[in-house]
C-alpha atoms as a PDB file:
ATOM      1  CA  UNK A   1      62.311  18.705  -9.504  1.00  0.00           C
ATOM      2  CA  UNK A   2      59.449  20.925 -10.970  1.00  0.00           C
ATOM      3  CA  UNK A   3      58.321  17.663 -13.000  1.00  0.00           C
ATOM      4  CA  UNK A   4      58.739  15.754  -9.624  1.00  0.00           C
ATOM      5  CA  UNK A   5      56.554  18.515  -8.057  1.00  0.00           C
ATOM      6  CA  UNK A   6      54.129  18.564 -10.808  1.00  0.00           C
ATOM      7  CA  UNK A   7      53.663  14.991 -11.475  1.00  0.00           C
ATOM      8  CA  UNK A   8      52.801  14.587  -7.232  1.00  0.00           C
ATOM      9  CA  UNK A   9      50.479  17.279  -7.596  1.00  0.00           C
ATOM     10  CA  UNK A  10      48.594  15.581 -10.589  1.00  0.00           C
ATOM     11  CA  UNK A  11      48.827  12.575  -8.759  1.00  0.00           C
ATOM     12  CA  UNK A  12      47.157  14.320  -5.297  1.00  0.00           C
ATOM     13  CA  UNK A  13      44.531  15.657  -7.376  1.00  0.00           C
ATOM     14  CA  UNK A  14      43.451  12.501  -8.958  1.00  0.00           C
ATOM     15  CA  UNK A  15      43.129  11.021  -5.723  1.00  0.00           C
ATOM     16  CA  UNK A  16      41.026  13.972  -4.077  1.00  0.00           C
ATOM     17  CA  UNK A  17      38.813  13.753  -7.430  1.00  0.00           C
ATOM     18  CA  UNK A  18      38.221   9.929  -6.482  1.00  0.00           C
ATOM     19  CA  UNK A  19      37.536  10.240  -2.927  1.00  0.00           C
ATOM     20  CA  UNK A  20      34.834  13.343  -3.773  1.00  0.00           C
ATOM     21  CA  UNK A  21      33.448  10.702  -6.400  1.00  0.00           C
ATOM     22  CA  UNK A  22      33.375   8.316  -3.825  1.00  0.00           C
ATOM     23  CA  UNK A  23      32.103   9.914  -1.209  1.00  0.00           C
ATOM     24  CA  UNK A  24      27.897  10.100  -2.979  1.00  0.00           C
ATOM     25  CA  UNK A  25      24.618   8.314  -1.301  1.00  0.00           C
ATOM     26  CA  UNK A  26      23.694   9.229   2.469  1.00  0.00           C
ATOM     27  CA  UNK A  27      25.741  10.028   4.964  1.00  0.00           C
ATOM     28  CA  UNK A  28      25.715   9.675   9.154  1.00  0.00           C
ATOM     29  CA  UNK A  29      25.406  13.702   9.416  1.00  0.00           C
ATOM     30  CA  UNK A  30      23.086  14.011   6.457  1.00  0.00           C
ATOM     31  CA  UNK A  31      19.466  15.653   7.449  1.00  0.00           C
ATOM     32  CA  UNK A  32      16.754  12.842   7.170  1.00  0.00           C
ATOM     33  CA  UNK A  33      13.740  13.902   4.407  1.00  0.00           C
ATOM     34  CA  UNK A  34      10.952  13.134   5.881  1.00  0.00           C
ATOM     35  CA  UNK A  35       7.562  11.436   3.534  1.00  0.00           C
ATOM     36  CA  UNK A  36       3.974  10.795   3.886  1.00  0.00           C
ATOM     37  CA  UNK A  37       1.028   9.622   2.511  1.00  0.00           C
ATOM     38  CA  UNK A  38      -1.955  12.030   2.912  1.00  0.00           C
ATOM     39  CA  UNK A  39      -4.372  12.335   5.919  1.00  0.00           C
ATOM     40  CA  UNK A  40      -6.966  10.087   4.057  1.00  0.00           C
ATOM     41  CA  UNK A  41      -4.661   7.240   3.333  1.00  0.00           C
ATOM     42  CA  UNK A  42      -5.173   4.114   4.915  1.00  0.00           C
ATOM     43  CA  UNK A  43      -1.549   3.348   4.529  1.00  0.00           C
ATOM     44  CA  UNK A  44      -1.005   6.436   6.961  1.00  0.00           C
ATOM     45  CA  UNK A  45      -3.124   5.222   9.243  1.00  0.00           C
ATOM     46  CA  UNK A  46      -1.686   1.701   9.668  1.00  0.00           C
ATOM     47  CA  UNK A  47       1.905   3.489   9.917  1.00  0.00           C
ATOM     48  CA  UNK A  48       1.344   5.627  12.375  1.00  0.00           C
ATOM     49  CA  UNK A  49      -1.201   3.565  14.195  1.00  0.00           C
ATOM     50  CA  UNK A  50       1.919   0.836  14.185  1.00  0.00           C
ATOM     51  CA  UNK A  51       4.644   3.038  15.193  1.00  0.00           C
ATOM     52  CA  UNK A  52       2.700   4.668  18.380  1.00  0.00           C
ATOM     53  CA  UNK A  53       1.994   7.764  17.048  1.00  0.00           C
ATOM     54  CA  UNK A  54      -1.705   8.416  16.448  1.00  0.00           C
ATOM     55  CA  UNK A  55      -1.413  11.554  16.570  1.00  0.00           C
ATOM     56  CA  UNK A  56      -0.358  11.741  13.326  1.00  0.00           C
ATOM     57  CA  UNK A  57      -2.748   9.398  11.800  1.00  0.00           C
ATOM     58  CA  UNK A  58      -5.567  11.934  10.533  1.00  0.00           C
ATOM     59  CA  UNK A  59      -3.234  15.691  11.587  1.00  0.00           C
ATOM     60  CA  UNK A  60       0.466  16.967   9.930  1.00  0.00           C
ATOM     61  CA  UNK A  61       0.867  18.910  13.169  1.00  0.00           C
ATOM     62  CA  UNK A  62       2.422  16.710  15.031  1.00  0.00           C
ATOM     63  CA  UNK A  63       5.319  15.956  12.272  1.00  0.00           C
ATOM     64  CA  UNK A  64       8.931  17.068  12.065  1.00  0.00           C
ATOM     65  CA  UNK A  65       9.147  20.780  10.071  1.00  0.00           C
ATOM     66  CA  UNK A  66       9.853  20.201   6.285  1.00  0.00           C
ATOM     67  CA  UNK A  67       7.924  17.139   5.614  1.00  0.00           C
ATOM     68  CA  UNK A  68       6.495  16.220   2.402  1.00  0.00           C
ATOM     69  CA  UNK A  69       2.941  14.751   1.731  1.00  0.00           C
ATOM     70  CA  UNK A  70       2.127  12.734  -0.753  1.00  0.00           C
ATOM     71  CA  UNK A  71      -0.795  11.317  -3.272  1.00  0.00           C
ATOM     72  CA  UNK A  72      -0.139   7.466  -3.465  1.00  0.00           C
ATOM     73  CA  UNK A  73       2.077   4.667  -3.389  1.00  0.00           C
ATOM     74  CA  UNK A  74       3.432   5.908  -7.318  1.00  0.00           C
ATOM     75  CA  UNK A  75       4.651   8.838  -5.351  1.00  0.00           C
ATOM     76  CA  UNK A  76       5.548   8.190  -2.624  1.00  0.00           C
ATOM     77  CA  UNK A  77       8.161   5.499  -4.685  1.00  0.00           C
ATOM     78  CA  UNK A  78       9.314   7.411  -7.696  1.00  0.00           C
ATOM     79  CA  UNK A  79       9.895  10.668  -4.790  1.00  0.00           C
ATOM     80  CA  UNK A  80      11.986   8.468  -2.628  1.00  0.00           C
ATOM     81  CA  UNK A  81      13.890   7.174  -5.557  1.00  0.00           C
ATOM     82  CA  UNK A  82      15.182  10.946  -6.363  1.00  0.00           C
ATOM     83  CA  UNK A  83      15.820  11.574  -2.451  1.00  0.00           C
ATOM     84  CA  UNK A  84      18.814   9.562  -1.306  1.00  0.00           C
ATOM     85  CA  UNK A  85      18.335  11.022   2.208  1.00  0.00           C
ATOM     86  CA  UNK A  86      14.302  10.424   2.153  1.00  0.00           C
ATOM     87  CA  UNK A  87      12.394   8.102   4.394  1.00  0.00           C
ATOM     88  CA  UNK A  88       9.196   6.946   3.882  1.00  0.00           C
ATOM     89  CA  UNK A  89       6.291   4.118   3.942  1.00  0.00           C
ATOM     90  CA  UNK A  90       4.864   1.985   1.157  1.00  0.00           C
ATOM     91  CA  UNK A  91       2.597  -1.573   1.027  1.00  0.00           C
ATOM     92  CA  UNK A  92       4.498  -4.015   0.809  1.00  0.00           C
ATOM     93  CA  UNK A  93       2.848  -5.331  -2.365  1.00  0.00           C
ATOM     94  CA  UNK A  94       4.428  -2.508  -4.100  1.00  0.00           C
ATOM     95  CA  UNK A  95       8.136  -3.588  -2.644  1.00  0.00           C
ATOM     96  CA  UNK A  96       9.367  -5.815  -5.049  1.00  0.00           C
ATOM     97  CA  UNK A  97       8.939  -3.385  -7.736  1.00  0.00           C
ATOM     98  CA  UNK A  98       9.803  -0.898  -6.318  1.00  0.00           C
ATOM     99  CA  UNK A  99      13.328  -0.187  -6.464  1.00  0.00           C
ATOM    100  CA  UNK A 100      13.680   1.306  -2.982  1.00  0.00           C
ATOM    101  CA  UNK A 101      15.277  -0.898   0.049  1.00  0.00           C
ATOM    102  CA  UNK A 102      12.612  -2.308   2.739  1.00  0.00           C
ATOM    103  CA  UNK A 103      13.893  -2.187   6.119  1.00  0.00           C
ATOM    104  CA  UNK A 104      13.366  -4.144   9.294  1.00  0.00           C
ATOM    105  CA  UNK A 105      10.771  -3.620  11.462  1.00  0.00           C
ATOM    106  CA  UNK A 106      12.225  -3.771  15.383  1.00  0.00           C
ATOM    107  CA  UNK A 107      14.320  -6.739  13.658  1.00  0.00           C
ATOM    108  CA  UNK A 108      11.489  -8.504  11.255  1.00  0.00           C
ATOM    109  CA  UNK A 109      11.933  -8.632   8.336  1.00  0.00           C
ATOM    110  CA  UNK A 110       9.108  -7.372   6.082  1.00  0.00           C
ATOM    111  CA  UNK A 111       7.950 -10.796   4.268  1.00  0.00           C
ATOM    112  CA  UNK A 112       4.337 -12.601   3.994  1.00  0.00           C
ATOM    113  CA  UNK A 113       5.752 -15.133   6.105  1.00  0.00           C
ATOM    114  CA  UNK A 114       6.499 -13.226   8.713  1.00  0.00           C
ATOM    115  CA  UNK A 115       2.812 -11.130   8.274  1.00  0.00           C
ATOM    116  CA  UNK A 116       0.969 -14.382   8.788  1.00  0.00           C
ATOM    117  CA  UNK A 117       2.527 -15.732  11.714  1.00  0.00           C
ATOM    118  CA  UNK A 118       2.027 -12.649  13.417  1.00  0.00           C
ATOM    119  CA  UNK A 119       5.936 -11.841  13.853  1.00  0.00           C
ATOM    120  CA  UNK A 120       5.846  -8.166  11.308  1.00  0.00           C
ATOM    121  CA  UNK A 121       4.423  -5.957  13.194  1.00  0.00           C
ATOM    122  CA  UNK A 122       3.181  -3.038  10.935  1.00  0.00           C
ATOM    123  CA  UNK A 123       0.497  -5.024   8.925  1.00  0.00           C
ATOM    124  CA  UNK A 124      -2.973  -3.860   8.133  1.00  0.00           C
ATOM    125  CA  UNK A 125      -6.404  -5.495   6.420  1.00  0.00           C
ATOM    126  CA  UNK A 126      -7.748  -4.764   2.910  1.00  0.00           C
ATOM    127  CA  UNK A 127     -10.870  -4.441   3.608  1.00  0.00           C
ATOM    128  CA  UNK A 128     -14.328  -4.161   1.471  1.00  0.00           C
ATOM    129  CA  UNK A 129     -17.665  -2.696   1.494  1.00  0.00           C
ATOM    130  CA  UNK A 130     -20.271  -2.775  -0.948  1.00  0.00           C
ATOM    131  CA  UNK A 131     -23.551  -0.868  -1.597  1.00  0.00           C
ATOM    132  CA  UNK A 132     -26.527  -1.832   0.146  1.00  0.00           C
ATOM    133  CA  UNK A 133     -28.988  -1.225  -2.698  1.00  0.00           C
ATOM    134  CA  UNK A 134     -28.126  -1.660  -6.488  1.00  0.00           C
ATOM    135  CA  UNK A 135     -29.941  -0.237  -9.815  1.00  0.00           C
ATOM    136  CA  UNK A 136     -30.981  -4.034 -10.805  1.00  0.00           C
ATOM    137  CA  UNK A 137     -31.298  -7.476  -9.173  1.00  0.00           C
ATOM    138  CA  UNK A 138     -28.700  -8.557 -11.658  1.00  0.00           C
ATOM    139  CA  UNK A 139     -26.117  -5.883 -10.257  1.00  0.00           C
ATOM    140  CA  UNK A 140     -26.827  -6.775  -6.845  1.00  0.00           C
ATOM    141  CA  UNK A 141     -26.791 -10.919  -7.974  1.00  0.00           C
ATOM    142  CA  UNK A 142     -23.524 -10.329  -9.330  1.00  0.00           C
ATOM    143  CA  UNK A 143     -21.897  -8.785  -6.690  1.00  0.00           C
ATOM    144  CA  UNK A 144     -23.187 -12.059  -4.215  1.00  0.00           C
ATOM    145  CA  UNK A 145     -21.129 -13.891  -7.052  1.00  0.00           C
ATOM    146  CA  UNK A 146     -18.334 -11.617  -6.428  1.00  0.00           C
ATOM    147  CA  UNK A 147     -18.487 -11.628  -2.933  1.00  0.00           C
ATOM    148  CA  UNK A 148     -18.064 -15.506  -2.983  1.00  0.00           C
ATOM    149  CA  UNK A 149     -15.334 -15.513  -6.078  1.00  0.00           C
ATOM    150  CA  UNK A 150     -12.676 -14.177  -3.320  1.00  0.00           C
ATOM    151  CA  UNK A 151     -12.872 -17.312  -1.362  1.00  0.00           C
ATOM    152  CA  UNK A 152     -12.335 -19.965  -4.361  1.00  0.00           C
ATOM    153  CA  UNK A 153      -9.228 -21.058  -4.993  1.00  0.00           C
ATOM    154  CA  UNK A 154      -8.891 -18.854  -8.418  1.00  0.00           C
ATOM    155  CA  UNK A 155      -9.647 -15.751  -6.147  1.00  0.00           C
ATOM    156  CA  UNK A 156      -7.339 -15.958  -3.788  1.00  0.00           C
ATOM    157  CA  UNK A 157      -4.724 -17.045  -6.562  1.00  0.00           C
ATOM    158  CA  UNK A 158      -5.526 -13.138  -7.989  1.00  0.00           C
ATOM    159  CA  UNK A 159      -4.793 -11.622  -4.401  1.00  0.00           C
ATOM    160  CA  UNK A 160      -1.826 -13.377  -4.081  1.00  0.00           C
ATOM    161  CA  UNK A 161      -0.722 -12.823  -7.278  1.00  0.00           C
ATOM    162  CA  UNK A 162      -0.719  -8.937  -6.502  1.00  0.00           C
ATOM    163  CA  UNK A 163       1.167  -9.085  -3.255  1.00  0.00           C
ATOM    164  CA  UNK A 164      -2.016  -9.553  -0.998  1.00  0.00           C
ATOM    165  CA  UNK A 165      -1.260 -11.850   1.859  1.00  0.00           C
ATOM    166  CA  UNK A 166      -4.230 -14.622   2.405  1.00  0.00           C
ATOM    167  CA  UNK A 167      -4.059 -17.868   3.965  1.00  0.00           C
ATOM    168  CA  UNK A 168      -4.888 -20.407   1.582  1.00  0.00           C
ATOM    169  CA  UNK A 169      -5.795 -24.272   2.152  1.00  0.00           C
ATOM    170  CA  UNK A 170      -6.213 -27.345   0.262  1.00  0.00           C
ATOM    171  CA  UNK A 171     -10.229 -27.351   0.870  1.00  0.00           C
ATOM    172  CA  UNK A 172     -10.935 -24.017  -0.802  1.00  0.00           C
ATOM    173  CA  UNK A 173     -13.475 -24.177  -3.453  1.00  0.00           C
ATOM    174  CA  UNK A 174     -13.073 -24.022  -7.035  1.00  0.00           C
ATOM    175  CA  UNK A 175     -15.185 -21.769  -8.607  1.00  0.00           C
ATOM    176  CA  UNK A 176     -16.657 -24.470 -10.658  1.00  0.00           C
ATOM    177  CA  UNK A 177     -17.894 -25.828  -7.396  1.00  0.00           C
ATOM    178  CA  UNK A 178     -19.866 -22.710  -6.674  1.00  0.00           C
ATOM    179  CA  UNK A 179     -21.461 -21.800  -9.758  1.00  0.00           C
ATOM    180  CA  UNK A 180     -24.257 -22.730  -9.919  1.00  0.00           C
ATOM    181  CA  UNK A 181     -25.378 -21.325  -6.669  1.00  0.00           C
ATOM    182  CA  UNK A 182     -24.906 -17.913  -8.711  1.00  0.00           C
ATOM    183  CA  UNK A 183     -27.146 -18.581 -11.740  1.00  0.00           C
ATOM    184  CA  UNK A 184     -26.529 -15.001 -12.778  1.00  0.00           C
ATOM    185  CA  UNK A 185     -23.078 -15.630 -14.355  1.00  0.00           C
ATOM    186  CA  UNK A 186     -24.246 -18.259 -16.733  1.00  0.00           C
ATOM    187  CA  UNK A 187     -25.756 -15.260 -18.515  1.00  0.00           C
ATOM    188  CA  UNK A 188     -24.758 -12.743 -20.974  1.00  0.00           C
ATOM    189  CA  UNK A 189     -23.903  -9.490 -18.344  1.00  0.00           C
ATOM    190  CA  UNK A 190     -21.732  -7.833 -21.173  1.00  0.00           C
ATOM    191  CA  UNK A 191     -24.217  -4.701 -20.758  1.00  0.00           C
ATOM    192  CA  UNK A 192     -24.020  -4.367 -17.042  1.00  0.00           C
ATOM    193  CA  UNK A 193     -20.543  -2.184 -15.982  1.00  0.00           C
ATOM    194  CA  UNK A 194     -19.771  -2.896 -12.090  1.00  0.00           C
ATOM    195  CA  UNK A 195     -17.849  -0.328 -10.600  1.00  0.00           C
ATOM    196  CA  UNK A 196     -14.818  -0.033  -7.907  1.00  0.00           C
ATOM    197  CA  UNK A 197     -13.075   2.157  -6.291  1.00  0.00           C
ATOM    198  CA  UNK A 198     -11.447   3.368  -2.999  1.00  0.00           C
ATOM    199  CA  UNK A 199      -8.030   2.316  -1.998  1.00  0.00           C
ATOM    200  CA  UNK A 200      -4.710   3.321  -4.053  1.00  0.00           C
ATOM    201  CA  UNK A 201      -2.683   0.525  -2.075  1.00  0.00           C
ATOM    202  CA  UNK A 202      -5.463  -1.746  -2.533  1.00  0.00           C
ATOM    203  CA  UNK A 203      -6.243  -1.242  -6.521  1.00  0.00           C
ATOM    204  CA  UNK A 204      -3.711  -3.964  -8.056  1.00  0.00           C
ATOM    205  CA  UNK A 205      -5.829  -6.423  -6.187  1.00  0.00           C
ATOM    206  CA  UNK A 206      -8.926  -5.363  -7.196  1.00  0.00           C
ATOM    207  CA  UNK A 207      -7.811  -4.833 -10.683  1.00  0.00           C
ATOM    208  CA  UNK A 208      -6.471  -8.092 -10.301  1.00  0.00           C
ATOM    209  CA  UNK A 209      -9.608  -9.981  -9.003  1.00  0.00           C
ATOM    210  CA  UNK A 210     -12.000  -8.145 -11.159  1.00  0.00           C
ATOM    211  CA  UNK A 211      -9.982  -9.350 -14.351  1.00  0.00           C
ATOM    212  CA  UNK A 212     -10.156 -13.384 -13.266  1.00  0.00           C
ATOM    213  CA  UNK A 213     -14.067 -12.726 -12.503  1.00  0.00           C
ATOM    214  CA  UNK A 214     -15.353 -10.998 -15.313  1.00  0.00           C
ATOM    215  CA  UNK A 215     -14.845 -13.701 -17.723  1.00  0.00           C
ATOM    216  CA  UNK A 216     -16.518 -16.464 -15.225  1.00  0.00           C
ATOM    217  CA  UNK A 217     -19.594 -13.734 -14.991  1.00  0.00           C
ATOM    218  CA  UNK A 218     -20.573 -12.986 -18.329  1.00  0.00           C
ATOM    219  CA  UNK A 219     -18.362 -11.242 -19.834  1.00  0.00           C
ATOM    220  CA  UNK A 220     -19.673  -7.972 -17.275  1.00  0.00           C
ATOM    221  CA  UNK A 221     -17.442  -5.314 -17.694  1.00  0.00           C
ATOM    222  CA  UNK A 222     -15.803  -3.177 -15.062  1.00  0.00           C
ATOM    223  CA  UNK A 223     -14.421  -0.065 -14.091  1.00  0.00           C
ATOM    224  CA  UNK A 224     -11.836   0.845 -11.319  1.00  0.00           C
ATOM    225  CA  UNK A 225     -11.338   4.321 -10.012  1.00  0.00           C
ATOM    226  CA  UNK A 226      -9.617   4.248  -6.756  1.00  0.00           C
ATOM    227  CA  UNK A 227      -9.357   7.853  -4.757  1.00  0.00           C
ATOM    228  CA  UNK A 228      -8.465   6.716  -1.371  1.00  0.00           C
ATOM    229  CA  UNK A 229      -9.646   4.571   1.354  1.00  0.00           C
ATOM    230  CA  UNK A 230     -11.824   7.468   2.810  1.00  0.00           C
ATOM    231  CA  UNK A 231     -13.701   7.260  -0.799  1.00  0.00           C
ATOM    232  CA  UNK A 232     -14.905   3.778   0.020  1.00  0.00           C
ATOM    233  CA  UNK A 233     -17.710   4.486   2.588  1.00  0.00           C
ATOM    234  CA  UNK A 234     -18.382   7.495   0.404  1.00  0.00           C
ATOM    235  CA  UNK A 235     -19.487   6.201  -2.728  1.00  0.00           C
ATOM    236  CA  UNK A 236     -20.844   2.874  -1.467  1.00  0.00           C
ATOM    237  CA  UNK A 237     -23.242   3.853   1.271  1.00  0.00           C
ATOM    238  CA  UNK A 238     -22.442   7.970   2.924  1.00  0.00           C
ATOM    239  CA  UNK A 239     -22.455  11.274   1.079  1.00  0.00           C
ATOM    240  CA  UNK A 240     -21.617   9.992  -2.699  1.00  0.00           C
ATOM    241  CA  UNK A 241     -23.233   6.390  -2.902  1.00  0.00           C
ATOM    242  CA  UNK A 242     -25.827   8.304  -5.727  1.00  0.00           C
ATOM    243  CA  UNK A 243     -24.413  10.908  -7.391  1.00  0.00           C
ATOM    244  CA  UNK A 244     -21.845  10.286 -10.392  1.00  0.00           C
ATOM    245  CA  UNK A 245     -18.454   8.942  -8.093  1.00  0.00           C
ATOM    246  CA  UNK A 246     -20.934   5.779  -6.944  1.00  0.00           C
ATOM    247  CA  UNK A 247     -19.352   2.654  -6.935  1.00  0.00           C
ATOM    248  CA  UNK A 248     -20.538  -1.100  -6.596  1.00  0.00           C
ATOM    249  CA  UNK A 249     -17.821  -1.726  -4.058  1.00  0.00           C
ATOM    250  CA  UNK A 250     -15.348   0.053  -2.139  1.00  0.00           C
ATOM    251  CA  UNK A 251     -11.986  -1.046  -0.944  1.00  0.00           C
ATOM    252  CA  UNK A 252     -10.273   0.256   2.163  1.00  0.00           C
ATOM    253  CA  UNK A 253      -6.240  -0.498   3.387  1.00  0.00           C
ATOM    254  CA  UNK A 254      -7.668   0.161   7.043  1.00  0.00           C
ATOM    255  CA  UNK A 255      -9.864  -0.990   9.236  1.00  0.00           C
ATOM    256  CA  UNK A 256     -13.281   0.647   8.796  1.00  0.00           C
ATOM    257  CA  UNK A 257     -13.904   4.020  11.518  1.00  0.00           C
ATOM    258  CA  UNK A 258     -16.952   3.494  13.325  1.00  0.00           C
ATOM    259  CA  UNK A 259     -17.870   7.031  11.571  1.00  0.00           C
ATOM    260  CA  UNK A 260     -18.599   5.184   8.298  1.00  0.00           C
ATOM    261  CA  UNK A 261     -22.008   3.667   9.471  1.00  0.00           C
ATOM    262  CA  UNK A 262     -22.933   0.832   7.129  1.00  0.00           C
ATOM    263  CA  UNK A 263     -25.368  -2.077   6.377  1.00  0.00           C
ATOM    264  CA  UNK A 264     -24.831  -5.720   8.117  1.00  0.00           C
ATOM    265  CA  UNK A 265     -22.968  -7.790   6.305  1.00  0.00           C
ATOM    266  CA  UNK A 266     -21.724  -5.033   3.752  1.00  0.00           C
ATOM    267  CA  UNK A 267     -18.517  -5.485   4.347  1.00  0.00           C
ATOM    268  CA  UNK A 268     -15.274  -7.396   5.155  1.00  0.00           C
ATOM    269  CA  UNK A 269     -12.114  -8.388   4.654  1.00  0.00           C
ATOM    270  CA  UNK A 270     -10.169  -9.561   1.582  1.00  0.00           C
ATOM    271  CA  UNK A 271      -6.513 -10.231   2.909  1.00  0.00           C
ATOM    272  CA  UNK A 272      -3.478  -8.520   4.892  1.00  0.00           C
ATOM    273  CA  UNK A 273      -0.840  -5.978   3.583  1.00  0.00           C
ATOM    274  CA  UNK A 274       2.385  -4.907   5.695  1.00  0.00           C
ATOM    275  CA  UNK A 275       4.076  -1.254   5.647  1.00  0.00           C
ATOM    276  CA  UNK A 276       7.150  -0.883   4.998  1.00  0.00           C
ATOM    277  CA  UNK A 277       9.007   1.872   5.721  1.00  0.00           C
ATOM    278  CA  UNK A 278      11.138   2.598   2.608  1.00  0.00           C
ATOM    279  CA  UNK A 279      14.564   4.494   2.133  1.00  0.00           C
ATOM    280  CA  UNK A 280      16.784   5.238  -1.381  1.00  0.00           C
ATOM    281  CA  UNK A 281      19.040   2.142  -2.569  1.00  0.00           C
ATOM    282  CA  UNK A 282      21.647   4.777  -1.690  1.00  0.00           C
ATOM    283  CA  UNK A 283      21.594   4.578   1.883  1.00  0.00           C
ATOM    284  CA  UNK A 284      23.311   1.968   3.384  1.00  0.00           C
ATOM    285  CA  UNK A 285      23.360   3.509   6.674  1.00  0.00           C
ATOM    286  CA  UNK A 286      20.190   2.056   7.858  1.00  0.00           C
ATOM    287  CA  UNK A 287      18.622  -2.012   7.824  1.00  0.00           C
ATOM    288  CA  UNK A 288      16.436  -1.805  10.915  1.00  0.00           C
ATOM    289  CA  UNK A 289      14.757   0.363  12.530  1.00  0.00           C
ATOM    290  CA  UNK A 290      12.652   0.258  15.860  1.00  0.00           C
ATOM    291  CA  UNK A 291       9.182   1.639  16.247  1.00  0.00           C
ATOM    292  CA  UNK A 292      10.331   4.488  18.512  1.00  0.00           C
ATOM    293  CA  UNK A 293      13.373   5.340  15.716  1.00  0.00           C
ATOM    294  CA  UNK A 294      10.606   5.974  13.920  1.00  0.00           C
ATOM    295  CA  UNK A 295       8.520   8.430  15.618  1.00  0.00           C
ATOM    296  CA  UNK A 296      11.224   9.782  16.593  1.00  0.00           C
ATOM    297  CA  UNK A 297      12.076  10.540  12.807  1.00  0.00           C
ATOM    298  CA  UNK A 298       8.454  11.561  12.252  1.00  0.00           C
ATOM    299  CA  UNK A 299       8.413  14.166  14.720  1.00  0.00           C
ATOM    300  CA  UNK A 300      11.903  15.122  14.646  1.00  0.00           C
ATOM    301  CA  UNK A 301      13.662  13.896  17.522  1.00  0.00           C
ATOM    302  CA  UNK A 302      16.102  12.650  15.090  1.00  0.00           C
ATOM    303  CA  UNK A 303      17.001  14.507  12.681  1.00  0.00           C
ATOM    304  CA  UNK A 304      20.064  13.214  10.431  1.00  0.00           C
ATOM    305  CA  UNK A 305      21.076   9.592   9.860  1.00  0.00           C
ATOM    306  CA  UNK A 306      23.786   9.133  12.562  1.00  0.00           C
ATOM    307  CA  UNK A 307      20.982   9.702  15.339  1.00  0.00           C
ATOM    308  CA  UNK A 308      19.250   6.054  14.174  1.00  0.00           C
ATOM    309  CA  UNK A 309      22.431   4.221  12.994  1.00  0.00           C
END
């Protein structure tokens, strides 16, 4: 009988052990970890502009007690990643790789697709602006070569090729069909550096545009150093477009504030991005959420998992 006994009790602790295993990820009554990007993001802006609550575009008052900010889209990933029960907001550019699960949107599914025809509602422009006096007439030449490189059909190959969503069509222009109305790049601009900056979300594109042009330019080189959409007017044309942070152009995941006063024709837009709001591949509580689950979250209205499910 005591073997009886003892073999049972082996037998109810193995199964207790496996149900504790079990039982990891997020749960219904778990409390929800709230991320965000910082007040000079222009992926905060679009999120919050999206989901009704302005409030909270430029100000942390308004959100829920315990929330975390962050630097960038690197962080705001590889944080969420080591938070089963966080919730957060990324470009969706940066999905794929990410590792984290994109949900819904009030039932639409994050995709390009669904960006272009209008159906995803948290989308945003990349936008640029550029400086409206150079150092040389073969700066400012080069950048008018630039300018025109994003609407040939190699350009918007590199924005697409990074996540950015651009409609493209079967009369875009090579840029061999351009080129010559841009004598500057037939010459040797190895010694000229062209500089960009500004948006974290938007920086894969640039890298990625900047890398198909350079070669098509003469050779000129280029440097990236991207601080932030609220850098962008900065060092093209306000309070840093001269000292050492001054950049040739200036990318912004926003729309530009009618508080960065610029030049005609200085700036524009380069493509469309979505948001995503972002949770852990551990929780399988949530697939879709609604734009007022969301605030809701942000300013804690709801605070654990079962209040959205």
């Amino acid at each position: 009988m005591k073997k009886i006994l003892g073999l049972l009790s082996v037998l109810v602790l193995g199964v207790v052990l496996i149900a504790c295993k079990s039982e990891t990820g997020t749960k219904g009554e778990s409390t929800i970890k709230v991320y965000t990007r910082d007040t000079t993001s222009g992926t905060r802006e679009a999120f919050f502009s999206g989901i009704g609550f302005d409030a909270a575009t430029g100000e942390n008052t308004p959100l829920v007690t315990g929330y975390v900010e962050v630097d960038g889209n690197g962080t705001m990933i590889s944080s969420l990643k080591n938070d089963v029960n966080g919730i957060g907001y990324i470009s969706l550019s940066g999905l794929a790789e990410s590792g984290l699960t994109g949900l819904k949107f009030e039932n639409v599914d994050p995709t390009e697709a669904n960006v272009l025809s209008g159906d995803y509602g948290l989308k945003r422009p990349f936008m640029y602006m550029t400086r409206e006096t150079y150092a040389s007439a073969d700066e400012e030449a080069l950048m008018e070569a630039f300018l025109a490189f994003l609407g040939t059909k190699e350009g918007i190959a590199a924005i697409q090729s990074e996540g950015g969503i651009v409609q493209s069509s079967a009369t875009d222009p090579s840029w061999d069909s351009i080129k010559a109305n841009y004598p500057v790049t037939a010459k040797d601009n190895s010694a000229i550096t062209l500089k960009f900056g500004g948006s974290t979300s938007v920086e894969k594109v640039s890298k990625a545009l900047t890398t198909a042009f350079a070669p098509l330019a003469g050779n000129v080189k280029v440097e990236h150093s991207h601080t932030g959409s609220g850098d962008a007017w900065k060092r093209t044309q306000g309070t840093e477009k001269d000292g050492a942070n001054a950049i040739h152009m200036g990318f912004l995941s926003r729309d530009i504030k009618s508080t960065e006063t610029h030049a005609a024709n200085t700036s524009g837009r380069i493509c469309y991005d979505a948001v995503v709001v972002v949770v852990n591949k551990e929780n399988k509580l949530v697939t879709n959420l609604t734009a007022l689950q969301i605030k809701g979250i942000y300013d804690g209205t709801f605070k654990i998992w079962n209040d959205v499910k």
